[in-house]
Protein backbone atom coordinates (compact mmCIF):
# COMPACT_ATOMS: atom_id res chain seq x y z
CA UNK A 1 -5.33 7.32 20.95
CA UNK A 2 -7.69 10.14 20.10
CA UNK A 3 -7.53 11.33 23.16
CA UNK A 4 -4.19 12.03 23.24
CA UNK A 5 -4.40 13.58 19.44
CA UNK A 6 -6.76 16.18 20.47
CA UNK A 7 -4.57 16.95 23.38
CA UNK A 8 -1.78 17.48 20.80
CA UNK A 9 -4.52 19.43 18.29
CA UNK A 10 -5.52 21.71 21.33
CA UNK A 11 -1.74 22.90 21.97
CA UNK A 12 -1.87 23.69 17.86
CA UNK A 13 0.46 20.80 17.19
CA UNK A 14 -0.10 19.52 13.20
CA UNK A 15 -0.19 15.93 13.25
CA UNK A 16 0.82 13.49 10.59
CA UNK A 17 -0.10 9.77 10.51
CA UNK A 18 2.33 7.12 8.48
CA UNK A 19 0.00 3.96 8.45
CA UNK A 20 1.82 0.54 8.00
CA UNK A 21 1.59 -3.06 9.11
CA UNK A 22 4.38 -3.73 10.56
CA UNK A 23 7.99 -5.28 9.34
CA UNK A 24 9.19 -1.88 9.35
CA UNK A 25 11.92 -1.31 6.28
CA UNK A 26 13.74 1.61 5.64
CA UNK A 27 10.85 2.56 3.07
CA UNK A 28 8.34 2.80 5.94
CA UNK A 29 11.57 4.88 7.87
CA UNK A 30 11.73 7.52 5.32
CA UNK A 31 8.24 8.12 4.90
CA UNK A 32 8.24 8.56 8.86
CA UNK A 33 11.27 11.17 8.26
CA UNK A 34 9.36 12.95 5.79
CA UNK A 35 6.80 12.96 7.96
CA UNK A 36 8.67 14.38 10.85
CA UNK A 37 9.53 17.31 8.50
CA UNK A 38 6.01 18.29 8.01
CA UNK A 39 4.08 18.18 11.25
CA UNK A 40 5.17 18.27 14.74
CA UNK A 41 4.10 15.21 15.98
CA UNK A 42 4.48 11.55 14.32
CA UNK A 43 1.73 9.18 14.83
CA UNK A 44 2.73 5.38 13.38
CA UNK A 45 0.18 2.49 13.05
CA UNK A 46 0.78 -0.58 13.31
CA UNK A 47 -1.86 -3.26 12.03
CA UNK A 48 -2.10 -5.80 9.93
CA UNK A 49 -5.53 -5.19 8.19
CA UNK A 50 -6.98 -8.45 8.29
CA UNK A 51 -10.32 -7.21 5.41
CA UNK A 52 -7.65 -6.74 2.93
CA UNK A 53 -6.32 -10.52 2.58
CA UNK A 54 -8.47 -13.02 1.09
CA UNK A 55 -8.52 -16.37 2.90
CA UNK A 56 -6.04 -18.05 0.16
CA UNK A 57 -3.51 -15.04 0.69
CA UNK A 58 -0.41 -14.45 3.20
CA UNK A 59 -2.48 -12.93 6.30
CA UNK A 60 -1.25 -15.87 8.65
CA UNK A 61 2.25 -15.41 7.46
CA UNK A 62 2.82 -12.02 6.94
CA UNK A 63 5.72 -10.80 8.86
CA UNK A 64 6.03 -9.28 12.18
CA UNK A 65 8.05 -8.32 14.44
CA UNK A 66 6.77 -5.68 16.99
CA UNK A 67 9.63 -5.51 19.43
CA UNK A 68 12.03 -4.46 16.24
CA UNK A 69 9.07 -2.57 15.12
CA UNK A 70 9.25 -0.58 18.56
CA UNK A 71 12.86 -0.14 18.89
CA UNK A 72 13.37 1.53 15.10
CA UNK A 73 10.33 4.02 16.12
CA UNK A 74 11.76 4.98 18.87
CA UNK A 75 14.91 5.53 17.62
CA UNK A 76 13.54 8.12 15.14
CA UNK A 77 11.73 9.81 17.89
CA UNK A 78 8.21 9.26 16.69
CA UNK A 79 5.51 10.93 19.06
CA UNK A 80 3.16 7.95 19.64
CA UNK A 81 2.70 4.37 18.10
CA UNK A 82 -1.11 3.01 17.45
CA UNK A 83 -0.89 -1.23 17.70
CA UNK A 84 -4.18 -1.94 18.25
CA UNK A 85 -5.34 -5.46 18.54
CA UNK A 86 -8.57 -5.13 17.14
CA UNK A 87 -10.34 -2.68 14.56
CA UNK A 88 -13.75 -4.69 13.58
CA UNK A 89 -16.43 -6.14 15.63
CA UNK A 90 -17.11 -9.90 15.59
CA UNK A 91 -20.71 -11.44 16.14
CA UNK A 92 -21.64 -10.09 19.77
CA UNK A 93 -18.06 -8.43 20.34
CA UNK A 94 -16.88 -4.82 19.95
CA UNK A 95 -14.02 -4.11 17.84
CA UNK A 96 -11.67 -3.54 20.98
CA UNK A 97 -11.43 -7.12 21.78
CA UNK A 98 -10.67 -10.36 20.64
CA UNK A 99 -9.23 -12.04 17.39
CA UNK A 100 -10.14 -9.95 14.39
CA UNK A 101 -8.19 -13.04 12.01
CA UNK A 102 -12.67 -14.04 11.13
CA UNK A 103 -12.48 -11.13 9.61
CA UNK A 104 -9.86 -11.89 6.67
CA UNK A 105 -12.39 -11.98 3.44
CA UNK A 106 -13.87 -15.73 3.22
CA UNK A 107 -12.80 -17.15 6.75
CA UNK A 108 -15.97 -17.10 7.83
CA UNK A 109 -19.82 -16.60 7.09
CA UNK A 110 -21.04 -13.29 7.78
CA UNK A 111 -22.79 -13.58 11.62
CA UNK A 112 -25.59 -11.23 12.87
CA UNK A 113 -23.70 -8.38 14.91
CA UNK A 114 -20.14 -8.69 12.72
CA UNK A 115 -18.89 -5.33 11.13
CA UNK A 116 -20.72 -4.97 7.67
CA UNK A 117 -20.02 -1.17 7.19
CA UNK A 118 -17.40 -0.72 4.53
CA UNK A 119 -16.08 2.03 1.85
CA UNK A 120 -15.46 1.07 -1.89
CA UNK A 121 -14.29 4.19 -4.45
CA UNK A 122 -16.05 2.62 -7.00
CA UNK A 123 -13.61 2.90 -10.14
CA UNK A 124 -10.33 3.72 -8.92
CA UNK A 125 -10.47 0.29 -7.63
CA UNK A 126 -11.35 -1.90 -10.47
CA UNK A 127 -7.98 -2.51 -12.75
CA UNK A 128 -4.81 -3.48 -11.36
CA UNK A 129 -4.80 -5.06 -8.40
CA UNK A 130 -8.84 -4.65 -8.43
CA UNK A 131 -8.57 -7.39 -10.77
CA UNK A 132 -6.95 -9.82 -9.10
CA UNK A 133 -7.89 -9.00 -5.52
CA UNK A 134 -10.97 -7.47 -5.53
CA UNK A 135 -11.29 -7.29 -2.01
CA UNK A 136 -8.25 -5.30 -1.73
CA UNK A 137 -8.97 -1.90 -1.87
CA UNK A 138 -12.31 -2.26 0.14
CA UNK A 139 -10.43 -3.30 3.12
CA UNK A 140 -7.67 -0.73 2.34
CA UNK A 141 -10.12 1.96 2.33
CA UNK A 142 -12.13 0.93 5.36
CA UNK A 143 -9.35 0.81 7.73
CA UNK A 144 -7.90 4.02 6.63
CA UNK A 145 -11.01 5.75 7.30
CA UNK A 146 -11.02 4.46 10.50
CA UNK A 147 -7.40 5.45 11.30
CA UNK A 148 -8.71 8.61 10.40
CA UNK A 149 -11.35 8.74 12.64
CA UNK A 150 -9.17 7.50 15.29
CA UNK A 151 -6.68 9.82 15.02
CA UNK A 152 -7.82 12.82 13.20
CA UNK A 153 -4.21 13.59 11.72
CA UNK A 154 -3.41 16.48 9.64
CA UNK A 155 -1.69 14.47 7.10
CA UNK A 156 -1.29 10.94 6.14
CA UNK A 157 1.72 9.80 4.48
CA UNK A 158 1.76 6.75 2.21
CA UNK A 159 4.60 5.47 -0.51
CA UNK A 160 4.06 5.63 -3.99
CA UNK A 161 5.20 1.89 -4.50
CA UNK A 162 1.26 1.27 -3.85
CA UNK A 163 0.44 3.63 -5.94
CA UNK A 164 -3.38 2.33 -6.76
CA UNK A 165 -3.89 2.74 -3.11
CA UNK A 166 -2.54 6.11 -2.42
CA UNK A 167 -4.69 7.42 -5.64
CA UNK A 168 -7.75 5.35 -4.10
CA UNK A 169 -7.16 7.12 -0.80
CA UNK A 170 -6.86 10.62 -2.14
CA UNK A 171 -10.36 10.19 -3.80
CA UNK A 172 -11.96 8.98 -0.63
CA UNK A 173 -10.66 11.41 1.64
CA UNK A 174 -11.95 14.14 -1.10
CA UNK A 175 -14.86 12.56 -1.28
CA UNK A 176 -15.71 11.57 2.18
CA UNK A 177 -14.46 15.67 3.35
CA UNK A 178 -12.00 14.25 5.50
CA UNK A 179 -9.70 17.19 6.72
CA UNK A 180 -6.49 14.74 5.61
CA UNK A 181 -4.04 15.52 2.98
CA UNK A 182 -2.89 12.20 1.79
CA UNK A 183 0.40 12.14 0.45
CA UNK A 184 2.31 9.97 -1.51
CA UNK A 185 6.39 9.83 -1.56
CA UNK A 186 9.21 8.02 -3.66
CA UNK A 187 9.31 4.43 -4.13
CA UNK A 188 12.53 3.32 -1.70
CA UNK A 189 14.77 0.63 -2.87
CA UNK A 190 17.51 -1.49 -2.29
CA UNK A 191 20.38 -1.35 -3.89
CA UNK A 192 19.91 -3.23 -6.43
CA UNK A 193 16.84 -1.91 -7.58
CA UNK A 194 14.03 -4.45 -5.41
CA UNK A 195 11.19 -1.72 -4.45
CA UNK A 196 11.54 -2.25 -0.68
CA UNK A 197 8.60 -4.34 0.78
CA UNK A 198 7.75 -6.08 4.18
CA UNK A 199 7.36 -9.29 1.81
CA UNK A 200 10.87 -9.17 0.19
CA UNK A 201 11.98 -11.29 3.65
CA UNK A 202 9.29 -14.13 2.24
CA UNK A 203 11.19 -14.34 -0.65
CA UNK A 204 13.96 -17.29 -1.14
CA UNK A 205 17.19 -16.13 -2.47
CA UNK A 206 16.92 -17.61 -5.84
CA UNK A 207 13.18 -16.07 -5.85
CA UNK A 208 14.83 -12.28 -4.65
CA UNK A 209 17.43 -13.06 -7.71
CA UNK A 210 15.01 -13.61 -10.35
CA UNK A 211 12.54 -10.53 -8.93
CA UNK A 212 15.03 -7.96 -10.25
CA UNK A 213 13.22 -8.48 -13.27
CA UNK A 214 10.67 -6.41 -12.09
CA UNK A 215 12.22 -3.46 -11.81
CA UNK A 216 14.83 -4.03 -14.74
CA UNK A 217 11.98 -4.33 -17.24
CA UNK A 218 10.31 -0.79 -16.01
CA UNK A 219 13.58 0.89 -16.40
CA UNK A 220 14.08 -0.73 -19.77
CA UNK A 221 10.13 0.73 -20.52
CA UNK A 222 11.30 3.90 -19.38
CA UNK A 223 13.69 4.10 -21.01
CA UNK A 224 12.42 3.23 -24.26
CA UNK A 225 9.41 6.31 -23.94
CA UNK A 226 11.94 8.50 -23.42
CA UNK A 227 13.54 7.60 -26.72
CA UNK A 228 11.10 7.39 -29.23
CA UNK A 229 8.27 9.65 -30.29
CA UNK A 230 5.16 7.95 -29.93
CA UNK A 231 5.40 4.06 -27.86
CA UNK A 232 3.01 1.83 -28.16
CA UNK A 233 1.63 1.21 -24.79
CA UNK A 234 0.77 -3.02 -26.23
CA UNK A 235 4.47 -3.21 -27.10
CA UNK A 236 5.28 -2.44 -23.65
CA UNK A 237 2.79 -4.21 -22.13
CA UNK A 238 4.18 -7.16 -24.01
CA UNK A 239 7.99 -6.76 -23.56
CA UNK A 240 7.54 -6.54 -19.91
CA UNK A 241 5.69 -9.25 -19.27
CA UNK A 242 8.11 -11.40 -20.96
CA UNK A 243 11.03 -9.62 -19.17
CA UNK A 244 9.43 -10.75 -16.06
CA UNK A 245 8.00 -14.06 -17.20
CA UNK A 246 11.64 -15.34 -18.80
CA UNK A 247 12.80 -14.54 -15.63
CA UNK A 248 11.31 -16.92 -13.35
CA UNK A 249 8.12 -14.69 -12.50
CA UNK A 250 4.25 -15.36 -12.79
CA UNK A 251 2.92 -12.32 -13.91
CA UNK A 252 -0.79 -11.63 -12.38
CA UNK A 253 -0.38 -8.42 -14.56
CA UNK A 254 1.62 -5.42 -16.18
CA UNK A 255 -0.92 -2.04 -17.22
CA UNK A 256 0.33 0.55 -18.95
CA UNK A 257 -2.08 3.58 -18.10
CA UNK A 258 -2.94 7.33 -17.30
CA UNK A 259 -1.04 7.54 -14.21
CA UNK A 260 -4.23 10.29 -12.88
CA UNK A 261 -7.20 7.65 -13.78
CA UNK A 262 -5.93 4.34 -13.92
CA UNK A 263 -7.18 4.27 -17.79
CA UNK A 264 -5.47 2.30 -20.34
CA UNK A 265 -3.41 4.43 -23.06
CA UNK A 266 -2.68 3.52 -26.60
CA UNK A 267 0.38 5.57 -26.71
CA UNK A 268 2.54 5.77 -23.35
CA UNK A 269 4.33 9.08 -24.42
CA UNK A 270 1.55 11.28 -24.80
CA UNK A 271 0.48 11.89 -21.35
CA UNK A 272 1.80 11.28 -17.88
CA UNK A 273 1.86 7.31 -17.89
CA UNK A 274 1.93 4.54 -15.24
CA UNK A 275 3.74 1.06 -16.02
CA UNK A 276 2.71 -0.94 -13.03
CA UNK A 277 3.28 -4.62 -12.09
CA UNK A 278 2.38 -7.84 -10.10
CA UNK A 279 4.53 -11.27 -10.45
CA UNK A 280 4.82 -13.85 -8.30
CA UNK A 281 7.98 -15.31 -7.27
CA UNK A 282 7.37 -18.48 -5.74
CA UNK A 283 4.28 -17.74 -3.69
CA UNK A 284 5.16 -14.22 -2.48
CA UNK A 285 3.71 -11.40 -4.67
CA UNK A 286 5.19 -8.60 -5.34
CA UNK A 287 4.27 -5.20 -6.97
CA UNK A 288 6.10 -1.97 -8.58
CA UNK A 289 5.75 1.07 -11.14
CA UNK A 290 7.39 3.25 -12.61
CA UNK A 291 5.80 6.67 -13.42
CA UNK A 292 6.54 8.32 -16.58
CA UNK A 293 6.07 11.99 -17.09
């Protein structure tokens, strides 16, 4: 794989990356369109990270489906596709071989010789999903990095329905003088408002009903900021989480915060704000924002 980017880097080719794992939507589709209108060669990975997933989570069940995978890239054309089997090394392995599965957080003891080297952006990662997951963003960050490394692109694209995570990975790549510009694009959704998300196929029907609710209640909060002169960000807070909650939903959490550092705001009109959310629908989780400017 690096190889044949610095083959493409030599010939003054600008190279853009769209990382994913997999169960390719038409969300992952336009940010590889997007992509293809910035740089002249598409790279798309293809790898289910398994340092982000705790053991109680969906690792063993997320979905996949690399032969539909293959067939939608190359239908858009994209340059080159990156499945690797393997990014970590296992006691006495390297990290091109094997079952990397050991390494989903708290499968198994740490064993002389395993990866240990990881990258944490300190604060960025600590509310929302840091709450909840705190593993998350560690693993997130980690593999990035190495894609990075791999494949030295010019730009890496990511969507802004994970919006934590594309902030998270701005700040490292600034921080870590990675020659990447990380950027974020639209939440995609369906047409009835889902945010589009490998996990909606986990979802029953009755659970995909009642998970509207999600993205109702942060039109409903966006609406009511742009109505009224000051909002209190604890009234929204409140009247989304019951939106959600009434709805069928376990909410893990809804912030209402500075959409630049993740800090919680007392009044959501008065700078650019964030309303972001994570409910469970039967044992699938789901998250969304909404950004209001």
């Amino acid at each position: 794989m690096r190889t044949y980017s610095r083959q493409q880097r030599k010939s003054d080719k600008k190279i853009a990356l769209v990382p994913t794992m997999g169960y390719l939507h038409e969300g992952h589709l336009s940010l590889i369109k997007s992509a293809r209108d910035m740089a002249s060669i598409v790279i798309v990975s293809i790898y289910i990270n398994p340092t982000q997933f705790a053991q109680h989570e969906d690792f063993d069940v997320y979905p996949r489906d690399e032969e539909g995978d293959m067939h939608k890239l190359t239908t858009l054309g994209v340059d080159a596709v990156f499945i690797p089997a393997k990014l970590y090394a296992s006691a006495g392995t390297s990290a091109a071989s094997g079952d990397d599965a050991g390494n989903v957080v708290g499968a198994v003891e740490h064993q002389k010789g395993a990866h240990e080297t990881f990258i944490q952006v300190e604060q960025l990662q600590k509310p929302l999903c840091g709450k909840s997951r705190p593993h998350f963003f560690r693993g997130v960050a980690t593999v990035v990095a190495k894609l990075f490394n791999i494949i030295e692109p010019d730009i890496a694209i990511f969507g802004r329905k994970d919006y934590q995570q594309l902030l998270i990975l701005q700040r490292m790549a600034r921080d870590l003088d990675f020659a990447v510009e990380v950027v974020g694009m639209p939440i995609m959704r369906e047409e009835d408002g889902l945010a589009m998300s490998s996990r909606n196929a986990l979802l029953t029907s009755e659970d995909r009903r009642k998970a509207l609710s999600i993205s109702q209640s942060l039109q409903w909060a966006c609406r009511a900021v742009e109505e009224r002169a000051t909002v209190d960000a604890e009234e929204l807070h409140d009247a989304v989480a019951t939106r959600v909650s009434e709805a069928g939903g376990r909410v893990d959490y809804v912030e209402v915060v500075d959409a630049s550092t993740l800090e919680a705001v007392e009044d959501a009109s008065k700078q650019r704000t964030l309303i972001a959310v994570a409910a469970f629908f039967g044992s699938v989780r789901l998250i969304d924002n909404i950004e209001i400017t």
